[in-house]
C-alpha atoms as a PDB file:
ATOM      1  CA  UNK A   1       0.000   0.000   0.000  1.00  0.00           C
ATOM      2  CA  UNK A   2       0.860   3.701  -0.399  1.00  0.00           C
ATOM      3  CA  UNK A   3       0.412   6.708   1.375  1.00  0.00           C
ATOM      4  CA  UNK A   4      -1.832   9.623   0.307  1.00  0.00           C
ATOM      5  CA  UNK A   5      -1.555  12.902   0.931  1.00  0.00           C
ATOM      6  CA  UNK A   6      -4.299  15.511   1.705  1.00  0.00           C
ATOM      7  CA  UNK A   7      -4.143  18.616  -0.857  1.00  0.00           C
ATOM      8  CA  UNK A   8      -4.204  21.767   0.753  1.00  0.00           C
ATOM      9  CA  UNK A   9      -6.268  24.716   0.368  1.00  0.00           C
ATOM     10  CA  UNK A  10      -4.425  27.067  -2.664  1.00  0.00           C
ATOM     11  CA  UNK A  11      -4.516  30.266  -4.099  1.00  0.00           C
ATOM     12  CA  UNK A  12      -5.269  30.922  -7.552  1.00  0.00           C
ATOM     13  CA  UNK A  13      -2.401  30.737  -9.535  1.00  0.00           C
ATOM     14  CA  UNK A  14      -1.840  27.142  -7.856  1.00  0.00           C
ATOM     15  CA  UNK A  15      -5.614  26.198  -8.760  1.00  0.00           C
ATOM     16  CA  UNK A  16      -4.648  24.408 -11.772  1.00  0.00           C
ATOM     17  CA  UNK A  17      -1.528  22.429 -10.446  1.00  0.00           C
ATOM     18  CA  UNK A  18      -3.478  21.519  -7.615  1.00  0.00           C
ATOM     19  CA  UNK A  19      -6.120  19.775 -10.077  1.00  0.00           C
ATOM     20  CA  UNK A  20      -3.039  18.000 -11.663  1.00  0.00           C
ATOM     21  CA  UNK A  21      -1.980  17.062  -8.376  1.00  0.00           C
ATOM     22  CA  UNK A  22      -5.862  15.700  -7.296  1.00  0.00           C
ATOM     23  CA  UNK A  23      -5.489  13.743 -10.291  1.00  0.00           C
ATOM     24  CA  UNK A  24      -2.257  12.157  -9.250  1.00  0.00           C
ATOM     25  CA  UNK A  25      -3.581  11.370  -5.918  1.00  0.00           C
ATOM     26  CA  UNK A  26      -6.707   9.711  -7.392  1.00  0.00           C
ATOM     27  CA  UNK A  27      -5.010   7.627 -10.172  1.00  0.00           C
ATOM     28  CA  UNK A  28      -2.318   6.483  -7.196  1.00  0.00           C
ATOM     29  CA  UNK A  29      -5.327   5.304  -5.100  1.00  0.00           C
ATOM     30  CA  UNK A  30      -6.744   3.768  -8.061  1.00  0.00           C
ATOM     31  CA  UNK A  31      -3.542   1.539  -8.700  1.00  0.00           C
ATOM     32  CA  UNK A  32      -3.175   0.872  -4.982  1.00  0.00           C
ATOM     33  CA  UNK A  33      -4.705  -2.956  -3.299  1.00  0.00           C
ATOM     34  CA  UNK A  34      -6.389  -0.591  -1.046  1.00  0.00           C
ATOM     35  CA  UNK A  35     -10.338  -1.350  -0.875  1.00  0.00           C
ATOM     36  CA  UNK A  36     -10.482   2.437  -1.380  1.00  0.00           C
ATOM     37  CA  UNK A  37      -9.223   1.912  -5.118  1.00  0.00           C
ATOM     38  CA  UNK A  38     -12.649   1.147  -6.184  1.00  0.00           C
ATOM     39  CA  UNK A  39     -14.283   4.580  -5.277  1.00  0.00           C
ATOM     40  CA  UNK A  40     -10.915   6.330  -6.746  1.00  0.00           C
ATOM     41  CA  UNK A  41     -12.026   4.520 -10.022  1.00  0.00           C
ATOM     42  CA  UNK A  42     -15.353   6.181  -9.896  1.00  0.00           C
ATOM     43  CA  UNK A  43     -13.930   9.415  -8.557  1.00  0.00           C
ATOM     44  CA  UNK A  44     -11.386  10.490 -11.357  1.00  0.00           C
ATOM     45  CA  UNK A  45     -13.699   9.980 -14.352  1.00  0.00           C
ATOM     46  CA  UNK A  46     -16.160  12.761 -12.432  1.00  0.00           C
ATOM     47  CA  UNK A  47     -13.370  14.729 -11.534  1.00  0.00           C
ATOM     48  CA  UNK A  48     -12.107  14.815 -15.387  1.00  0.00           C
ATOM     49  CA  UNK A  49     -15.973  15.388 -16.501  1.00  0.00           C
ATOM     50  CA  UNK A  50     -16.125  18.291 -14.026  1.00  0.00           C
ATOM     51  CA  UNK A  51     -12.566  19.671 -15.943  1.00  0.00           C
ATOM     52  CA  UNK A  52     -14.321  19.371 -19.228  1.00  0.00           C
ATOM     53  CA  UNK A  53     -17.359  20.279 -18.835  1.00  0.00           C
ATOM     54  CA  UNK A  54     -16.252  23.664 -16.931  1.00  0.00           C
ATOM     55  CA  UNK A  55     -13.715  24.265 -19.935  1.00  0.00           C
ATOM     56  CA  UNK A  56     -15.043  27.206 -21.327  1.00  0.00           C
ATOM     57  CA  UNK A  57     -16.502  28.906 -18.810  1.00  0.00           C
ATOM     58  CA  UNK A  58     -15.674  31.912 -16.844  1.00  0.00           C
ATOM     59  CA  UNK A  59     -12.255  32.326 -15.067  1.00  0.00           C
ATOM     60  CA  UNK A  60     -14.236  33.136 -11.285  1.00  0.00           C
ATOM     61  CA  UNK A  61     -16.255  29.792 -12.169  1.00  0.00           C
ATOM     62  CA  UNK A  62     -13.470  27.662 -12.923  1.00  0.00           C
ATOM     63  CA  UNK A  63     -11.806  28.871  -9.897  1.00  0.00           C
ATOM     64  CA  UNK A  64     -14.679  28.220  -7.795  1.00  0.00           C
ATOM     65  CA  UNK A  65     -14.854  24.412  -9.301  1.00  0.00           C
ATOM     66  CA  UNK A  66     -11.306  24.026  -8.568  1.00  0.00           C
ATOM     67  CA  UNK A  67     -11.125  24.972  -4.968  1.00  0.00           C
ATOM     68  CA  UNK A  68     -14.208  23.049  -4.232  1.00  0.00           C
ATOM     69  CA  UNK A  69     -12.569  20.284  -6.062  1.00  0.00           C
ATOM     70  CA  UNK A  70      -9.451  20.465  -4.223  1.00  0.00           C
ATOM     71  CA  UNK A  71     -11.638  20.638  -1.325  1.00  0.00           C
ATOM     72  CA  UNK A  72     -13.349  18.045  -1.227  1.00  0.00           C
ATOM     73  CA  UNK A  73     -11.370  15.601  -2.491  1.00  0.00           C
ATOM     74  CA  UNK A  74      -9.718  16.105   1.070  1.00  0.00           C
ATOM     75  CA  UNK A  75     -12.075  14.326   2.765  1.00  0.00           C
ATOM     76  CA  UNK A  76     -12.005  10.881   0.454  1.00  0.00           C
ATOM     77  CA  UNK A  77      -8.008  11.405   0.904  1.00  0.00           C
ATOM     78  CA  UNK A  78      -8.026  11.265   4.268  1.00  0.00           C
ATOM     79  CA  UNK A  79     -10.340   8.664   4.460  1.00  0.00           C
ATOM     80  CA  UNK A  80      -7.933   6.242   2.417  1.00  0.00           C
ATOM     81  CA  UNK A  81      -5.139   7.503   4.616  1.00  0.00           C
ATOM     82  CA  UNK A  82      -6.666   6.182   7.296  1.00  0.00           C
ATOM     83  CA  UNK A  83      -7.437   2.936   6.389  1.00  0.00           C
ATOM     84  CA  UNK A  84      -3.875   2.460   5.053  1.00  0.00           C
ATOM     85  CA  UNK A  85      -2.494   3.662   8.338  1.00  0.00           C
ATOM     86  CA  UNK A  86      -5.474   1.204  10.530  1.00  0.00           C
ATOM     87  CA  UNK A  87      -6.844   4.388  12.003  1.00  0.00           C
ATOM     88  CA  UNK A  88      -9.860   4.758  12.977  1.00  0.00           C
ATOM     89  CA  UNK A  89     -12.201   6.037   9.891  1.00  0.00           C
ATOM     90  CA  UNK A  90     -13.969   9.575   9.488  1.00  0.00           C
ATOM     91  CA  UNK A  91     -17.546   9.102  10.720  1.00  0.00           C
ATOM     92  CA  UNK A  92     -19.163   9.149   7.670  1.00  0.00           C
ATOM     93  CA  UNK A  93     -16.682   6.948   5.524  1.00  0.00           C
ATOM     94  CA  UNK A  94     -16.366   4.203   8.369  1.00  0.00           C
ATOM     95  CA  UNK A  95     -19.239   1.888   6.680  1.00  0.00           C
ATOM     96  CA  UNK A  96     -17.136   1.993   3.305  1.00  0.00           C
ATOM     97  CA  UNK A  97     -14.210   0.684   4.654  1.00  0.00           C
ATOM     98  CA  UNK A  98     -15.838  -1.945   7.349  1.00  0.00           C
ATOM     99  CA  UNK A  99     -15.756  -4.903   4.787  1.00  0.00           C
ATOM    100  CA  UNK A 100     -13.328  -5.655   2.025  1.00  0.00           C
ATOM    101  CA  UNK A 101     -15.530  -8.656   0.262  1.00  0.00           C
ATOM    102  CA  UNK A 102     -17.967  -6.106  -1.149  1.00  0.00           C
ATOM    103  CA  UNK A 103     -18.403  -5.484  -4.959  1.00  0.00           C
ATOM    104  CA  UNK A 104     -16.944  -2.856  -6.849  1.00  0.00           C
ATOM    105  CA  UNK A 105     -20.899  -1.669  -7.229  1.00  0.00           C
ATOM    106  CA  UNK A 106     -21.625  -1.874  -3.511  1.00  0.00           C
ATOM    107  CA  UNK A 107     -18.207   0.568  -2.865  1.00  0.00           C
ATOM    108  CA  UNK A 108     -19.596   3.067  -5.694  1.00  0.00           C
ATOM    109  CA  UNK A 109     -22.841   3.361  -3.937  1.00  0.00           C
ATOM    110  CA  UNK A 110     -21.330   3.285  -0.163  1.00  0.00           C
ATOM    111  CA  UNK A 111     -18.739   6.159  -1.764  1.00  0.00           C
ATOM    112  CA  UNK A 112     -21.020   8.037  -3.198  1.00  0.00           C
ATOM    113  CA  UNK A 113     -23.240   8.110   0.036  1.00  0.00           C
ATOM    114  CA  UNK A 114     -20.410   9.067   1.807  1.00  0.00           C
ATOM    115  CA  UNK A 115     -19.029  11.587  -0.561  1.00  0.00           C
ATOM    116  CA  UNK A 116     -21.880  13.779  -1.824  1.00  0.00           C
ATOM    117  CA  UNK A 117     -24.099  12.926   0.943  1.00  0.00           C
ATOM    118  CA  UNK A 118     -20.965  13.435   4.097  1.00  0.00           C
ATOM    119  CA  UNK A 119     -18.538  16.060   2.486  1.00  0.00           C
ATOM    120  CA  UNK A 120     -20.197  18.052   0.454  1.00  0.00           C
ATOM    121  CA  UNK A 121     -21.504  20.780   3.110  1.00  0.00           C
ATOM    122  CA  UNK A 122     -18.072  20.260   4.949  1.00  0.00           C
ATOM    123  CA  UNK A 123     -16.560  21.272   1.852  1.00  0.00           C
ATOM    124  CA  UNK A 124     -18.579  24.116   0.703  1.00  0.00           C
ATOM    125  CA  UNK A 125     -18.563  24.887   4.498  1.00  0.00           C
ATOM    126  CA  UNK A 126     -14.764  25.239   5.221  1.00  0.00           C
ATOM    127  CA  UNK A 127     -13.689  26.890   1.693  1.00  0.00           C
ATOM    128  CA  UNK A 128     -15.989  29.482   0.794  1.00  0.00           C
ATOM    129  CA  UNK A 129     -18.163  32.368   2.997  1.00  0.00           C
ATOM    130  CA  UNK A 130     -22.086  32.508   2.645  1.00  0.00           C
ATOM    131  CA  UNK A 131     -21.458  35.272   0.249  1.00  0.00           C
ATOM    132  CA  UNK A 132     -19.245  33.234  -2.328  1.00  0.00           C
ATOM    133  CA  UNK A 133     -22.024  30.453  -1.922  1.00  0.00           C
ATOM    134  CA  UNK A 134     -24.729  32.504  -2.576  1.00  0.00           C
ATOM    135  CA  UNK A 135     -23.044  33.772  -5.842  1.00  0.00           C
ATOM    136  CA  UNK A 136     -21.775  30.743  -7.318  1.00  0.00           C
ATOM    137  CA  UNK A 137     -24.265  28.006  -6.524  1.00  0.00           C
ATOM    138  CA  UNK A 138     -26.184  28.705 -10.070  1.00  0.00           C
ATOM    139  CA  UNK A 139     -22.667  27.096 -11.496  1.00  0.00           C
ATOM    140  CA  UNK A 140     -22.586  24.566  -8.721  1.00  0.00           C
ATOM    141  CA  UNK A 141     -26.601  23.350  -9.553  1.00  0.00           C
ATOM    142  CA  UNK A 142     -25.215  23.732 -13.447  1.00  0.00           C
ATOM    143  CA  UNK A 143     -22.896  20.972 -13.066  1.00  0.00           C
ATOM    144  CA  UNK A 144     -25.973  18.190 -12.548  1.00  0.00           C
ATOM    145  CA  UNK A 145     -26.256  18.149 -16.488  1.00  0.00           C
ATOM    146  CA  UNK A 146     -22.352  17.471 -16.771  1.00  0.00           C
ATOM    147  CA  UNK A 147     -23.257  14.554 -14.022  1.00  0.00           C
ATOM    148  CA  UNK A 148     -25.544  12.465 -17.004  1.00  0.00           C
ATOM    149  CA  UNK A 149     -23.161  10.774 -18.124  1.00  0.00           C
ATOM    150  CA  UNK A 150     -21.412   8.994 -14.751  1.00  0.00           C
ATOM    151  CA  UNK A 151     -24.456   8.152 -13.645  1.00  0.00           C
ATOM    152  CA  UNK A 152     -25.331   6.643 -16.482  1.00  0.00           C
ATOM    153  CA  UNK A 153     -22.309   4.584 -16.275  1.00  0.00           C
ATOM    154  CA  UNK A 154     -22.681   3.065 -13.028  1.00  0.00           C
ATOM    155  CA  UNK A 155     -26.485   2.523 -13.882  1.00  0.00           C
ATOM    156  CA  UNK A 156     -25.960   0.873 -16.324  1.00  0.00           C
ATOM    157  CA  UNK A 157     -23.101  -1.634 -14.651  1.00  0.00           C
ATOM    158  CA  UNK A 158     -25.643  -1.836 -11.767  1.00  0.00           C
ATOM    159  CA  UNK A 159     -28.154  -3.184 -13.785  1.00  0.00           C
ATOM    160  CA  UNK A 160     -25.611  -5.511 -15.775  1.00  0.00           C
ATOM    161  CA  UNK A 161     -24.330  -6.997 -12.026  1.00  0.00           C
ATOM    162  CA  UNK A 162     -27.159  -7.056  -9.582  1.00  0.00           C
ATOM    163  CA  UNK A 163     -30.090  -9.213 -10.373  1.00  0.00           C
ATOM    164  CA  UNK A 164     -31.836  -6.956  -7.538  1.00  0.00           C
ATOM    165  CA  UNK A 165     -31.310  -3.835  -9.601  1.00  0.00           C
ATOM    166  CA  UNK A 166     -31.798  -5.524 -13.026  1.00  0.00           C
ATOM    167  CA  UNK A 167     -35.783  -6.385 -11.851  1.00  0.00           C
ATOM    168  CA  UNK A 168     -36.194  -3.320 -10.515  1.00  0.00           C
ATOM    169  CA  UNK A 169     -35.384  -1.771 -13.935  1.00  0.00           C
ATOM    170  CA  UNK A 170     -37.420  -4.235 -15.779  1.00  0.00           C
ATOM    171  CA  UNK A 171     -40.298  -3.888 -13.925  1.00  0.00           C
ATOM    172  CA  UNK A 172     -40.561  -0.150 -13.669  1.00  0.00           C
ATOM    173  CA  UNK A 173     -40.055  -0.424 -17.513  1.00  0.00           C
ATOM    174  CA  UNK A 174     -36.905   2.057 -16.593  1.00  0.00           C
ATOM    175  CA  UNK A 175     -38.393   4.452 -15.057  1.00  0.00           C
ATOM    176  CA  UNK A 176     -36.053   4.102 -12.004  1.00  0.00           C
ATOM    177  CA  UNK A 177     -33.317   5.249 -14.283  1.00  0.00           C
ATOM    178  CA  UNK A 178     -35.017   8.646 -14.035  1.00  0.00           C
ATOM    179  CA  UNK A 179     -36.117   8.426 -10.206  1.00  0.00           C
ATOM    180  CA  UNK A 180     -32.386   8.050  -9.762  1.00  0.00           C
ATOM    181  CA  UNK A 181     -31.274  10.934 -11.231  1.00  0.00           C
ATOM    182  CA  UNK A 182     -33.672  12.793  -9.797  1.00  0.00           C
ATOM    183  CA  UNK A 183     -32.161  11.651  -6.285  1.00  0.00           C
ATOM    184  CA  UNK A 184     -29.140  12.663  -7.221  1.00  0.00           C
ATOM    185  CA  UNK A 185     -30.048  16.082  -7.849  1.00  0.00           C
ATOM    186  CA  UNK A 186     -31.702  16.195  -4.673  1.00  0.00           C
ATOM    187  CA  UNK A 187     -28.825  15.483  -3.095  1.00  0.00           C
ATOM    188  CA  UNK A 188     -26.299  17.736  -4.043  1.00  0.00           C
ATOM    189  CA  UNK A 189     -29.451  20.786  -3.707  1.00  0.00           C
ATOM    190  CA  UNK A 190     -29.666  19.522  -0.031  1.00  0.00           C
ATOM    191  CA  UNK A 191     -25.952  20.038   0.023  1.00  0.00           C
ATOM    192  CA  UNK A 192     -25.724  23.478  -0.727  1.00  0.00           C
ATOM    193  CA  UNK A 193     -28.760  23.820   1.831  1.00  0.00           C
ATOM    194  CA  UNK A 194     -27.200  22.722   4.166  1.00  0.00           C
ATOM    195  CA  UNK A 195     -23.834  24.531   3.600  1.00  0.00           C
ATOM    196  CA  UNK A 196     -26.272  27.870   3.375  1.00  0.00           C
ATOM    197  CA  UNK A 197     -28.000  27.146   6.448  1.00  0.00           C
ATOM    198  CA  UNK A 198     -24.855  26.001   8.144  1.00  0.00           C
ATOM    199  CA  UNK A 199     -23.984  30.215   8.278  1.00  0.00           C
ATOM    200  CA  UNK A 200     -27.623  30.871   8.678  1.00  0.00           C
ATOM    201  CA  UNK A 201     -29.572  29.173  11.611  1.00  0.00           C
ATOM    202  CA  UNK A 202     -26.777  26.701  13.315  1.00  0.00           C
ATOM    203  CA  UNK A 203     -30.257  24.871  15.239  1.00  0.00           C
ATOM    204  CA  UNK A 204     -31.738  24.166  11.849  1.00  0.00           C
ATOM    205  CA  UNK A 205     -28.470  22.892  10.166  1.00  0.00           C
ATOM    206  CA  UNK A 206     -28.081  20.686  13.201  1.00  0.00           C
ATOM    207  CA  UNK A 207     -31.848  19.288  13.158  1.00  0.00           C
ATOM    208  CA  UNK A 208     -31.105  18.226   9.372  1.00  0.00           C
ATOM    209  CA  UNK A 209     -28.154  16.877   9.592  1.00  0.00           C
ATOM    210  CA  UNK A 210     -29.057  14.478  12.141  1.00  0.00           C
ATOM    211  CA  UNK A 211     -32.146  13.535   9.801  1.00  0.00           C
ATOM    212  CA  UNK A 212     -29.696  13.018   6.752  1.00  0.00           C
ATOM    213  CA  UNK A 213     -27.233  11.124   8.966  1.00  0.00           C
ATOM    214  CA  UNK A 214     -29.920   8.265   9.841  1.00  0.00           C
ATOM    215  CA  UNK A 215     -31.157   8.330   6.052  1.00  0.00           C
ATOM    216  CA  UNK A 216     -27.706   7.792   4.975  1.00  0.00           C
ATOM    217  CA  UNK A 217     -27.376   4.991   7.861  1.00  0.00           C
ATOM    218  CA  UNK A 218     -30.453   3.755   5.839  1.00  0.00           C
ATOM    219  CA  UNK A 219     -29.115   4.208   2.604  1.00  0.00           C
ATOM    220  CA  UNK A 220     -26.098   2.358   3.518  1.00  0.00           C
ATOM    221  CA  UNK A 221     -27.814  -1.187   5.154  1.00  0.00           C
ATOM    222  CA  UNK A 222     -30.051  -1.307   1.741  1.00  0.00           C
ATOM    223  CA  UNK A 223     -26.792  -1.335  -0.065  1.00  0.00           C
ATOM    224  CA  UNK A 224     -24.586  -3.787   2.012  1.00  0.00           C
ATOM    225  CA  UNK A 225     -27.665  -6.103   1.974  1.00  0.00           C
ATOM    226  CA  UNK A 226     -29.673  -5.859  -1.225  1.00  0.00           C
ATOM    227  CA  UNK A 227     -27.511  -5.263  -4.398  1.00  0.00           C
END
């Protein structure tokens, strides 16, 4: 195994050798026999659809995708740090690392409830002020539509490896396919939500994110034990 390193906060004329760096760090994780290898595979194909699809737009926006990249990425770092050292795991990635028999589908899922779900907020929390949130979220709600095609990819290998999935789809006629990208959606708006109401009403922020901390408890037994 290797060690990983967590990518600091940068200023802007680092922004883009920081996303080469993030890159680096993903691809290493990827190539690792860590368990955490299968998320990293997930991870850098969004993280090079997020470069391309922000390509042409504004020099503030791009900056604002970077750092939250950068950002981010942090927390599924230092989750995979952990487990390489045997420390004991961030709250909300323990469940991803607690069994290394899973399949590569089950550690998508259980990543992506961690990830988008569990460090979102922290992310958009600890990098940017209410103000910068406020101003860029249009181009953070944008990015859904640059989203279509990952999830497409790991619907369609969920349907291809779990008989569980693969009925579902068949008899909703497909219409899950939609319901799930409408979750996902709904996820990363109750992200910024949160992150918004995080510098806004700390009692309220607190109320939801103990409710979103038992659905993603939820979330997280339906994988381990259905798919």
């Amino acid at each position: 195994m290797i060690g990983y390193k967590v990518i600091p906060m940068v200023c802007f004329s680092q922004a883009s050798a920081s996303g080469v760096l993030l890159m680096h760090e993903l691809d290493s994780i990827q190539q690792s026999n860590s368990i955490a290898r299968y998320f990293a595979s997930l991870y850098i194909k969004t993280t090079q659809n997020a470069e391309d699809f922000f390509q042409s737009a504004d020099k503030p926006v791009k900056f604002f995708i970077q750092r939250l990249e950068i950002r981010f990425a942090d927390y599924f770092f230092l989750s995979a740090q952990e487990y390489n050292q045997k420390r004991t795991i961030s709250g909300n990635w323990n469940t991803y690392y607690s069994d290394s028999t899973l399949s590569a589908l089950q550690y998508w899922l259980l990543g992506a409830n961690a990830h988008i779900n569990g460090d979102i907020w922290k992310a958009l929390t600890s990098e940017f002020s209410p103000e910068e949130l406020k101003e860029y979220k249009h181009s953070y709600f944008d990015y859904q539509k640059g989203l279509k095609k990952i999830y497409l990819d790991v619907y369609a290998a969920a349907v291809a490896s779990s008989p569980v999935v693969r009925l579902l789809h068949n008899f909703t006629f497909g219409s899950d396919h939609c319901y799930g990208k409408l979750m996902l959606a709904r996820w990363r708006k109750r992200q910024m939500n949160l992150a918004i109401l995080y510098f806004a009403n700390k009692d309220r922020f607190s109320k939801k994110l103990r409710r979103l901390n038992y659905k993603m408890g939820h979330l997280n037994n339906l994988i381990l034990h259905n798919l």
